[in-house]
Protein backbone atom coordinates (compact mmCIF):
# COMPACT_ATOMS: atom_id res chain seq x y z
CA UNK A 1 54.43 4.51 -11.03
CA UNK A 2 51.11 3.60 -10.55
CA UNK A 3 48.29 4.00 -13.11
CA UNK A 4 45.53 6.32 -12.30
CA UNK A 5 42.01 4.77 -11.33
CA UNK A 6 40.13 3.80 -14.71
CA UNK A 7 36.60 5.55 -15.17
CA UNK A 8 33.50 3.17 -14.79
CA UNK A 9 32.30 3.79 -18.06
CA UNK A 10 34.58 4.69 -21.11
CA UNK A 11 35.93 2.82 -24.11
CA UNK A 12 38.71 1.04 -24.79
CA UNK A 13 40.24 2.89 -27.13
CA UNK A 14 42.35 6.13 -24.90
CA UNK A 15 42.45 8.25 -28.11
CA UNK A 16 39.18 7.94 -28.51
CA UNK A 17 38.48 9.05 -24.49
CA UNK A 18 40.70 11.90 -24.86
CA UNK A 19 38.85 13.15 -27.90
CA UNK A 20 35.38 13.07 -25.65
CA UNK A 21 36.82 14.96 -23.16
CA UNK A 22 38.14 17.54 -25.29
CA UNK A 23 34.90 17.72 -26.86
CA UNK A 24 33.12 18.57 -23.59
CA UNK A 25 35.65 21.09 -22.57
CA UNK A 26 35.04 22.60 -25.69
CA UNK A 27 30.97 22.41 -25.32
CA UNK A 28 30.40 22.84 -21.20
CA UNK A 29 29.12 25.81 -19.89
CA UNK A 30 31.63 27.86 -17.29
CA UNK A 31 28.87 27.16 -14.64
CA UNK A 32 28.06 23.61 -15.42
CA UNK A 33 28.24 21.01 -12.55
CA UNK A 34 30.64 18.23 -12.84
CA UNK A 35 28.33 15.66 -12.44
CA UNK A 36 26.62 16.72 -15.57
CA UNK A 37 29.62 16.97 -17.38
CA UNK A 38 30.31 13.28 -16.19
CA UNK A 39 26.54 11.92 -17.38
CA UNK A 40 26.62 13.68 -20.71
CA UNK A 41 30.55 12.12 -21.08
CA UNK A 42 28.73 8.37 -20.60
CA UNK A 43 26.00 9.71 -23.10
CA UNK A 44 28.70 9.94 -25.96
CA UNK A 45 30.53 7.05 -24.58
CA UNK A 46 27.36 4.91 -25.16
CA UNK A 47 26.48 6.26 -28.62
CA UNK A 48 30.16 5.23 -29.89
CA UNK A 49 29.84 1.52 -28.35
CA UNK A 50 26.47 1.29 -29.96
CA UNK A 51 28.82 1.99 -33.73
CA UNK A 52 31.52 -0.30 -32.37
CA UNK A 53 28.83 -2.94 -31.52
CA UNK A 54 27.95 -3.23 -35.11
CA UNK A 55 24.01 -1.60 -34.06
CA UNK A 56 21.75 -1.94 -37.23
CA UNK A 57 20.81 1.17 -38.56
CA UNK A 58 16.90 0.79 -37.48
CA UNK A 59 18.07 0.48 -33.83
CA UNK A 60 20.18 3.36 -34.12
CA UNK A 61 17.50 5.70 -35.68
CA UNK A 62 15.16 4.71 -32.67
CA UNK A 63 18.22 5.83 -29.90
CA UNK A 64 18.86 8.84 -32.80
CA UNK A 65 15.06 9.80 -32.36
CA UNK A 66 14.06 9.16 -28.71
CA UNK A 67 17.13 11.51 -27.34
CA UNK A 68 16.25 14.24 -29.79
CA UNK A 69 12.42 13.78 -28.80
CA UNK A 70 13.49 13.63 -25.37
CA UNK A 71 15.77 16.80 -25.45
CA UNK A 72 13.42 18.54 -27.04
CA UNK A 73 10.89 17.85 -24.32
CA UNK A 74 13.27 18.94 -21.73
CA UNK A 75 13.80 22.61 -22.85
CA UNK A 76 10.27 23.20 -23.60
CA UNK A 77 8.84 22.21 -20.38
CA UNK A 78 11.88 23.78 -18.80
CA UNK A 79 10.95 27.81 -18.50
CA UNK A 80 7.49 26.43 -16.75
CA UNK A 81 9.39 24.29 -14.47
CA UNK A 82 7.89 26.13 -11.66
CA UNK A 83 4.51 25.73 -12.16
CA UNK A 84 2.79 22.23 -11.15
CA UNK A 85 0.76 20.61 -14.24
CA UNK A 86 -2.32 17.97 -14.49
CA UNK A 87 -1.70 15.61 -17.28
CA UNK A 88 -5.63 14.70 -18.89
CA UNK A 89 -6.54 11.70 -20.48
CA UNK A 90 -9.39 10.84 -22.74
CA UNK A 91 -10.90 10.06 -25.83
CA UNK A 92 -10.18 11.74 -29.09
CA UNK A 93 -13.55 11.20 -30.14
CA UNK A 94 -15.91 12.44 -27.08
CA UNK A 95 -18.12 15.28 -28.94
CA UNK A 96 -18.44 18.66 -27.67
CA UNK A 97 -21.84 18.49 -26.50
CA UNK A 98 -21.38 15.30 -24.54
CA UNK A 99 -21.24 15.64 -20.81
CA UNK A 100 -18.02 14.16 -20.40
CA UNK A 101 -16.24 17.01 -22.50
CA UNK A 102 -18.21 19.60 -21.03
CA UNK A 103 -16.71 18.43 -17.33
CA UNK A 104 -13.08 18.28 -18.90
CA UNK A 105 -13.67 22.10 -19.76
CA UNK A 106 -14.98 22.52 -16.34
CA UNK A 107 -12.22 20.74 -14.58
CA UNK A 108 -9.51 22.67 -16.92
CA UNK A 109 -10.91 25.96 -16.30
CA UNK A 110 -11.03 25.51 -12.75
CA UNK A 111 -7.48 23.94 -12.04
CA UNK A 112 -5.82 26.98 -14.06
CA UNK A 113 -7.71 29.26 -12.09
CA UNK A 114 -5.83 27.76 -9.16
CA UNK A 115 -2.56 28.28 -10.69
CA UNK A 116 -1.92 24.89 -12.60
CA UNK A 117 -1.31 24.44 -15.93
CA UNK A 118 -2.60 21.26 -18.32
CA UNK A 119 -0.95 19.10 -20.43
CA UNK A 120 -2.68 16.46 -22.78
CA UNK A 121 -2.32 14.32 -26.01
CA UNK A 122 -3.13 17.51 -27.90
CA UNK A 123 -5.86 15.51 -29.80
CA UNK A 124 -9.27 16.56 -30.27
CA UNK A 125 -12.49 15.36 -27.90
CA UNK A 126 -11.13 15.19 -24.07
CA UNK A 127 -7.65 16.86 -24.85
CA UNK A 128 -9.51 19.20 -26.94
CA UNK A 129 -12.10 20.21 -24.12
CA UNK A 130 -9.15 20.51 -21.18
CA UNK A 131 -6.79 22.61 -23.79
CA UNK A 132 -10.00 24.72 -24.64
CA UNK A 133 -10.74 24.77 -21.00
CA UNK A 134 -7.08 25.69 -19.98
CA UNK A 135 -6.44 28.26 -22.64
CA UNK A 136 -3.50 28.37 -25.16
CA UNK A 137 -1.25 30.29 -22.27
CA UNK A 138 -1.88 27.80 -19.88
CA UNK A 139 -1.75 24.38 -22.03
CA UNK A 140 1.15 21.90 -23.10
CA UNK A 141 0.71 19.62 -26.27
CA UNK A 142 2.64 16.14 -26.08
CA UNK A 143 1.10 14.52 -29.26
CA UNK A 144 1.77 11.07 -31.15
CA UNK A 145 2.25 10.70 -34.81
CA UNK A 146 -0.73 8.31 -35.95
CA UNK A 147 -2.17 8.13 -39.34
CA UNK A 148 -5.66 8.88 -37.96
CA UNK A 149 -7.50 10.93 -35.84
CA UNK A 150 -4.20 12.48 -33.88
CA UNK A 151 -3.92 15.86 -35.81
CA UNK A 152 -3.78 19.25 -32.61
CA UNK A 153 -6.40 20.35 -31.43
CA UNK A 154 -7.30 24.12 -32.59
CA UNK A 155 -6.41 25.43 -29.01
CA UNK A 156 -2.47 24.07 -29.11
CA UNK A 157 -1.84 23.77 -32.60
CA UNK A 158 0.95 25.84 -34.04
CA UNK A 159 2.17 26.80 -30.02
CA UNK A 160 5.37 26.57 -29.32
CA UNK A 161 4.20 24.26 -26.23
CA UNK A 162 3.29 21.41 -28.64
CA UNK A 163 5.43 18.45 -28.63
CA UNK A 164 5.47 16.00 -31.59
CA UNK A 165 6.64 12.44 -30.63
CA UNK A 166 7.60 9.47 -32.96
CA UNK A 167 7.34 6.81 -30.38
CA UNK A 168 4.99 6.22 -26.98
CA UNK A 169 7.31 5.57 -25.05
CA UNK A 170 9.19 8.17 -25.22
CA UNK A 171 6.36 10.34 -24.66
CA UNK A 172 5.27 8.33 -22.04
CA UNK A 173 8.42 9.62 -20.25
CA UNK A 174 7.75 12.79 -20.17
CA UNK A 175 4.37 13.25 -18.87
CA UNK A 176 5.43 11.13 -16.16
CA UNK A 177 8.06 13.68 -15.52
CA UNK A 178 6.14 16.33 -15.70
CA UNK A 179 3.44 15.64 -14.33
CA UNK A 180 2.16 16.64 -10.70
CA UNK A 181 -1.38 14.94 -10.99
CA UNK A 182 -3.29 13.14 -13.21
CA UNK A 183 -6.88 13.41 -14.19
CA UNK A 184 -8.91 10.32 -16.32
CA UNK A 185 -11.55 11.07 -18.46
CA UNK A 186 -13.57 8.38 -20.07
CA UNK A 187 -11.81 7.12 -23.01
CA UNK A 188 -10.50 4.12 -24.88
CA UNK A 189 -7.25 1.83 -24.64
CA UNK A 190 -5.25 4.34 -24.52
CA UNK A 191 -6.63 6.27 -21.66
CA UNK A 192 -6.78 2.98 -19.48
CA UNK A 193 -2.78 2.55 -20.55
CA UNK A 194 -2.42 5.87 -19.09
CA UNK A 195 -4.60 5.18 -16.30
CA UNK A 196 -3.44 1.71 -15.23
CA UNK A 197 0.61 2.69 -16.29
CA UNK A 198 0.37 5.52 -13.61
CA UNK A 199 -0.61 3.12 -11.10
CA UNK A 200 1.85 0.53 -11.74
CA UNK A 201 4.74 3.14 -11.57
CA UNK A 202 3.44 4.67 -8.36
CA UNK A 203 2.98 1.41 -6.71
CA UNK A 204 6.12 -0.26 -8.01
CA UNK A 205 7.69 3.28 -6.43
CA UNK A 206 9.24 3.45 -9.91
CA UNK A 207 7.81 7.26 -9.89
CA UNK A 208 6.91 9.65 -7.67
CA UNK A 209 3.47 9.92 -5.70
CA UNK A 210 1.05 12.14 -7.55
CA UNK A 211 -2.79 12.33 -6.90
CA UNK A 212 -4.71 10.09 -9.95
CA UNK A 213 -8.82 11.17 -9.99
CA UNK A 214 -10.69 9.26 -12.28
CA UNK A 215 -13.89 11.52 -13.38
CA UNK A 216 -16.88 10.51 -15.08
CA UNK A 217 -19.80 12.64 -16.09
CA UNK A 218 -22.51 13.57 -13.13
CA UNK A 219 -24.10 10.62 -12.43
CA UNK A 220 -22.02 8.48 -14.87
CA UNK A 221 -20.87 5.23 -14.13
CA UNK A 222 -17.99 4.71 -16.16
CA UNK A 223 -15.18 4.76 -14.02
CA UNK A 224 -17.58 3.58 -11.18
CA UNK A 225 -17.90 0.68 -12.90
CA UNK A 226 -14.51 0.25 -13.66
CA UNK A 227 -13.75 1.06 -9.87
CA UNK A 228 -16.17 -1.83 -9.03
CA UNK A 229 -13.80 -4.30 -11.45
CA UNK A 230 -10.62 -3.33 -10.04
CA UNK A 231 -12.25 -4.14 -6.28
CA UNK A 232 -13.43 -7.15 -7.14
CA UNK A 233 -10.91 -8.85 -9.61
CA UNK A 234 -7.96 -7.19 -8.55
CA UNK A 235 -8.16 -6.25 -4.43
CA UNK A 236 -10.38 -9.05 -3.15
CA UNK A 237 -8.78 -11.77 -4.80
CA UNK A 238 -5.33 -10.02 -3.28
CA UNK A 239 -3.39 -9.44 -6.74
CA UNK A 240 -3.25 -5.70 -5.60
CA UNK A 241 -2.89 -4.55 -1.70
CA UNK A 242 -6.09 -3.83 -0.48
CA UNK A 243 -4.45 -0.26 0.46
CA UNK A 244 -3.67 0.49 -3.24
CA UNK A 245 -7.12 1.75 -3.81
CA UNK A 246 -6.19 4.88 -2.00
CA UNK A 247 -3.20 5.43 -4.44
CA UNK A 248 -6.60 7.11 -6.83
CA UNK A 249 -10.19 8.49 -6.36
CA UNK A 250 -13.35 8.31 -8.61
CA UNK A 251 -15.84 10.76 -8.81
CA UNK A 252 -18.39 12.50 -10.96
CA UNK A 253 -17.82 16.57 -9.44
CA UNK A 254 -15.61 18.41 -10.67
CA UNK A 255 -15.57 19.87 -7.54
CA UNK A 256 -14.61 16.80 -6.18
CA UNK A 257 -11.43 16.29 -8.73
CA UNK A 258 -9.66 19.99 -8.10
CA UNK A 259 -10.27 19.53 -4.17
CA UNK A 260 -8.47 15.84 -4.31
CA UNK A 261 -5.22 17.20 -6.24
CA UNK A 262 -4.76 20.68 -4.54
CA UNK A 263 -5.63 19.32 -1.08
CA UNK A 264 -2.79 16.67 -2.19
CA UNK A 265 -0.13 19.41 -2.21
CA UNK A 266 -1.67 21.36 0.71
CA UNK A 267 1.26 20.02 3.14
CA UNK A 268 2.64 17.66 1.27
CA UNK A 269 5.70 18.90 -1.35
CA UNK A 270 7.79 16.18 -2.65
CA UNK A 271 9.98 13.66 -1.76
CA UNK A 272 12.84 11.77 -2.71
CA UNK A 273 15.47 8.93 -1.37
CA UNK A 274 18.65 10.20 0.52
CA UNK A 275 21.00 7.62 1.74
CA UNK A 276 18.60 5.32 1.63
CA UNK A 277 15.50 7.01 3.63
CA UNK A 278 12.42 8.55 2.35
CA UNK A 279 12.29 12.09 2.74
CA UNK A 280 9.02 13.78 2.85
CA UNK A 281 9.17 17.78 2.32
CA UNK A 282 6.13 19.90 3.92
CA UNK A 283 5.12 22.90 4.59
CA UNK A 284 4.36 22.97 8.14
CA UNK A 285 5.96 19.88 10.01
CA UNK A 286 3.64 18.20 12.93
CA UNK A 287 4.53 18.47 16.33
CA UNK A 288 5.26 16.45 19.13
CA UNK A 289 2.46 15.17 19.79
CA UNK A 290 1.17 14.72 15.89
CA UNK A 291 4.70 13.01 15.23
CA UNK A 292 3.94 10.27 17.72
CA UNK A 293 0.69 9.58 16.70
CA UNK A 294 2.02 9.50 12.93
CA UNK A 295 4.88 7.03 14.23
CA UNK A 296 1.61 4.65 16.29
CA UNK A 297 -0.74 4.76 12.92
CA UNK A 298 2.13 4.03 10.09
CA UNK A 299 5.06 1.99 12.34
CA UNK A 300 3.84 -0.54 9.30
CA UNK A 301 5.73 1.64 6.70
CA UNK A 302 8.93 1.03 8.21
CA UNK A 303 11.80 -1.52 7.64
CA UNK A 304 13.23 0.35 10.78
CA UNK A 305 13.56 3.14 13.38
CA UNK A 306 10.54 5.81 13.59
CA UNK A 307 9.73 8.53 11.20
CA UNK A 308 11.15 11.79 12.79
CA UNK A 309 12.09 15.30 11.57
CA UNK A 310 15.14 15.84 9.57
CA UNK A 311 16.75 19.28 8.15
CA UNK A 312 18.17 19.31 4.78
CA UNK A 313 21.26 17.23 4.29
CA UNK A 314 24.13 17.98 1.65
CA UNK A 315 22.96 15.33 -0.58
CA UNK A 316 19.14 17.23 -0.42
CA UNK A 317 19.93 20.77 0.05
CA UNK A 318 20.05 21.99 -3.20
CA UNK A 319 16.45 21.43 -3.57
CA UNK A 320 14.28 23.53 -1.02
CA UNK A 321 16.36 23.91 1.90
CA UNK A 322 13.78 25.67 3.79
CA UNK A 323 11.44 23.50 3.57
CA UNK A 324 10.90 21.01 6.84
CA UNK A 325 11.56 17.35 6.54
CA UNK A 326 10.35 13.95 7.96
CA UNK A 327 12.70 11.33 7.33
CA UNK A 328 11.62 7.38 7.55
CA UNK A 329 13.18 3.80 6.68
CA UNK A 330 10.53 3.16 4.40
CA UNK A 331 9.91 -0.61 3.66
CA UNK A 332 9.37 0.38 -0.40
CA UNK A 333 6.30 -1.96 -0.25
CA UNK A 334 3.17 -0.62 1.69
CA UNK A 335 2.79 2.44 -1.33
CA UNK A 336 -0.76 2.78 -0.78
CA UNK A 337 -0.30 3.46 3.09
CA UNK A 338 2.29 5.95 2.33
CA UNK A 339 -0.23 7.80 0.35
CA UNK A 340 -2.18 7.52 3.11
CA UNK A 341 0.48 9.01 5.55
CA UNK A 342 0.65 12.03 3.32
CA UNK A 343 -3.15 12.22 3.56
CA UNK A 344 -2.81 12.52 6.64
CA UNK A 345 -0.04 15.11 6.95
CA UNK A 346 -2.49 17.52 4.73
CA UNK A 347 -4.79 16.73 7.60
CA UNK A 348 -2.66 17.65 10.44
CA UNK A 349 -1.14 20.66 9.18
CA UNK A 350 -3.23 22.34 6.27
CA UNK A 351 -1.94 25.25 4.56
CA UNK A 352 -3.64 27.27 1.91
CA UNK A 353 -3.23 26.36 -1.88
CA UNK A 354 -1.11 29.41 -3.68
CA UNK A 355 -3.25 31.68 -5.55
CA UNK A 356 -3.00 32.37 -9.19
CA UNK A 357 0.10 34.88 -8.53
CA UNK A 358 2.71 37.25 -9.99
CA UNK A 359 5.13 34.81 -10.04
CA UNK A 360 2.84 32.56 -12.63
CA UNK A 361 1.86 35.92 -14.54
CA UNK A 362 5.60 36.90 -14.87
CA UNK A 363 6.56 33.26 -16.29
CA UNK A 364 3.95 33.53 -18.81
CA UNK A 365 4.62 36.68 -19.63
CA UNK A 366 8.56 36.37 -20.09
CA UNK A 367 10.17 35.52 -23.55
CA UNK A 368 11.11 32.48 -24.17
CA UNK A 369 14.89 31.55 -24.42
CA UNK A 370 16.77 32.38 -27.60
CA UNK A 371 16.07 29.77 -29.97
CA UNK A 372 13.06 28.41 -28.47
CA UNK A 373 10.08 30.35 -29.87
CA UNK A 374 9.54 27.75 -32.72
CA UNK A 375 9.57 24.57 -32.37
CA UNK A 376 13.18 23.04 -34.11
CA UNK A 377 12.09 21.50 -37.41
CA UNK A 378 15.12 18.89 -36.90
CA UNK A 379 13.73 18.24 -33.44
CA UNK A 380 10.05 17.85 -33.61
CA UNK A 381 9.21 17.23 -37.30
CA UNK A 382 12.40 15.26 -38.54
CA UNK A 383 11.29 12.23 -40.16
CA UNK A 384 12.93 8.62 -38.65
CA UNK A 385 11.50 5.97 -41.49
């Protein structure tokens, strides 16, 4: 008789494999996808072989921590899931009457007027300014447990939208997933590892494209300066692609910053890979005649064929199925002239931004889910040490 096919990922021990699978029968939802059943089945799979492997007890209180952080994270951020969201960087120690604090509460107030919400560090100076900016209703808090100068800021403290994170990395991960732009104030080391992490996962394709706007104070030169370095040292001597300067912009308007990240998503969606092609959703697709001059300008981007129009396939349909598609065999190098292909798609086909609308109002205004107005003081406060 033969022996059914073994799983790609389970222990040793069948006992032990039968037990797991009980336990998720037991714990899945009626409506929950098999897939999911099958990821979080390799999730206790892993955290038995890291007991079987002998794992010191240090290493397992940093797994322990970063997947409660990390779950956490994930059902706060999910009842807003809807609504795109600027991540702002800065110093914690810019003073309210300088001029780069006053044009974080600028650019806040402006970019939840056009329906966004803001996320930052939760900190005082720059994260204090957007959060002020952005209002309580309209702000996120993913803040880093330091022993100085990292207590929330008076706008997010106490919100259920504040996040408390052990380690950076794990924090890291989620404002890259959240995420739909990012805006850089001036700041220290920490806003340049922001800044310059960003960039390396968008070029490395390692995340999603997202407009980056570096924004100084009017008529600073901070980031100007820093633009100048990156030119310089980094694209002329050819350790970055030329073309990877368009992957950000610097300015000193406000003005300038909302424009770059709405006009971003003004035909533009999202993308992702499906069997192996990169598929850009829009809003309006181009024509003919648009589509051939796209395929003349960017034939660069390609390992192969021409970029053309696509409809949803069964392997993409479960996100946006009404939206158009263009579909391309993109070479995975050339990032900074795919940004520019999508610059160009806003060009070709504009559409206007959404407005602030009901549909924002009635997710604010909706109660959170059951067990989710406080924070869980095992999942946000616990203590690791």
């Amino acid at each position: 008789m033969a022996s059914s096919p073994r799983r790609p990922y389970q222990l040793p021990i069948p006992e032990l494999n039968d037990q797991i699978d009980a336990l998720l029968a037991a714990a899945r939802r009626e409506s929950t996808h098999p897939a999911d059943v099958e990821l979080a089945r390799q999730i206790l799979v892993t955290g038995l072989n890291l007991l079987r492997d002998g794992t010191s007890r240090s290493e397992l209180k940093l797994v322990n921590s970063a997947l409660k952080e990390l779950r956490h994270a994930f059902r706060v951020f999910k009842p807003y899931a809807a609504i795109r969201k600027v991540a702002v960087f800065g110093s914690a120690r810019t003073k309210p009457v300088h001029p780069d604090y006053v044009q974080a509460t600028e650019f806040s107030e402006r970019i939840v007027r056009a329906g966004w919400m803001v996320i930052t560090g939760a900190g005082d100076g720059i994260m204090g300014a957007a959060q002020g900016g952005a209002g309580r209703d309209a702000s996120f808090g993913v803040n880093i447990r330091l022993p100085f100068e990292q207590q929330a800021n008076v706008t997010i403290a106490g919100d259920p939208k504040l996040i408390n994170f052990r380690y950076f990395f794990s924090r890291k991960v989620v404002f890259v997933k959240e995420a739909h732009a990012i805006a850089l104030f001036p700041g220290g080391f920490g806003t340049h590892d922001e800044g310059f992490e960003a960039l390396t996962l968008i070029q490395t394709g390692k995340s999603e494209m997202v407009p980056i706007v570096f924004v100084d104070e009017p008529g600073g030169s901070y980031w100007r300066d820093w633009y100048d370095y990156v030119t310089t040292h980094l694209a002329d001597r050819g350790l970055i692609d030329p073309a990877d300067l368009n992957l950000f912009c610097v300015t000193d308007s406000v003005d300038r910053a909302v424009e770059e990240i709405e006009g971003f998503y003004r035909n533009y969606h999202s993308s992702r890979y499906v069997d192996g092609r990169l598929v850009l959703r829009l809003h309006v697709a181009p024509d003919d005649r648009e589509l051939e001059a796209l395929n003349d300008e960017f034939a660069g981007l390609l390992e192969s064929g021409r970029i053309e129009r696509a409809a949803a396939t069964s392997s993409d349909e479960s996100e946006m199925p009404h939206l158009p598609r263009l579909r391309l065999h993109f070479n995975r190098r050339a990032i900074g002239r795919l940004r520019s292909l999508i610059d160009r798609l806003n060009a070709l086909s504009p559409v206007p931004a959404p407005p602030f609308d009901a549909r924002r109002r009635a997710i604010f205004d909706a109660p959170l889910p059951p067990g989710q107005a406080e924070a869980e003081e095992d999942e946000s406060e616990w203590e690791v040490g």
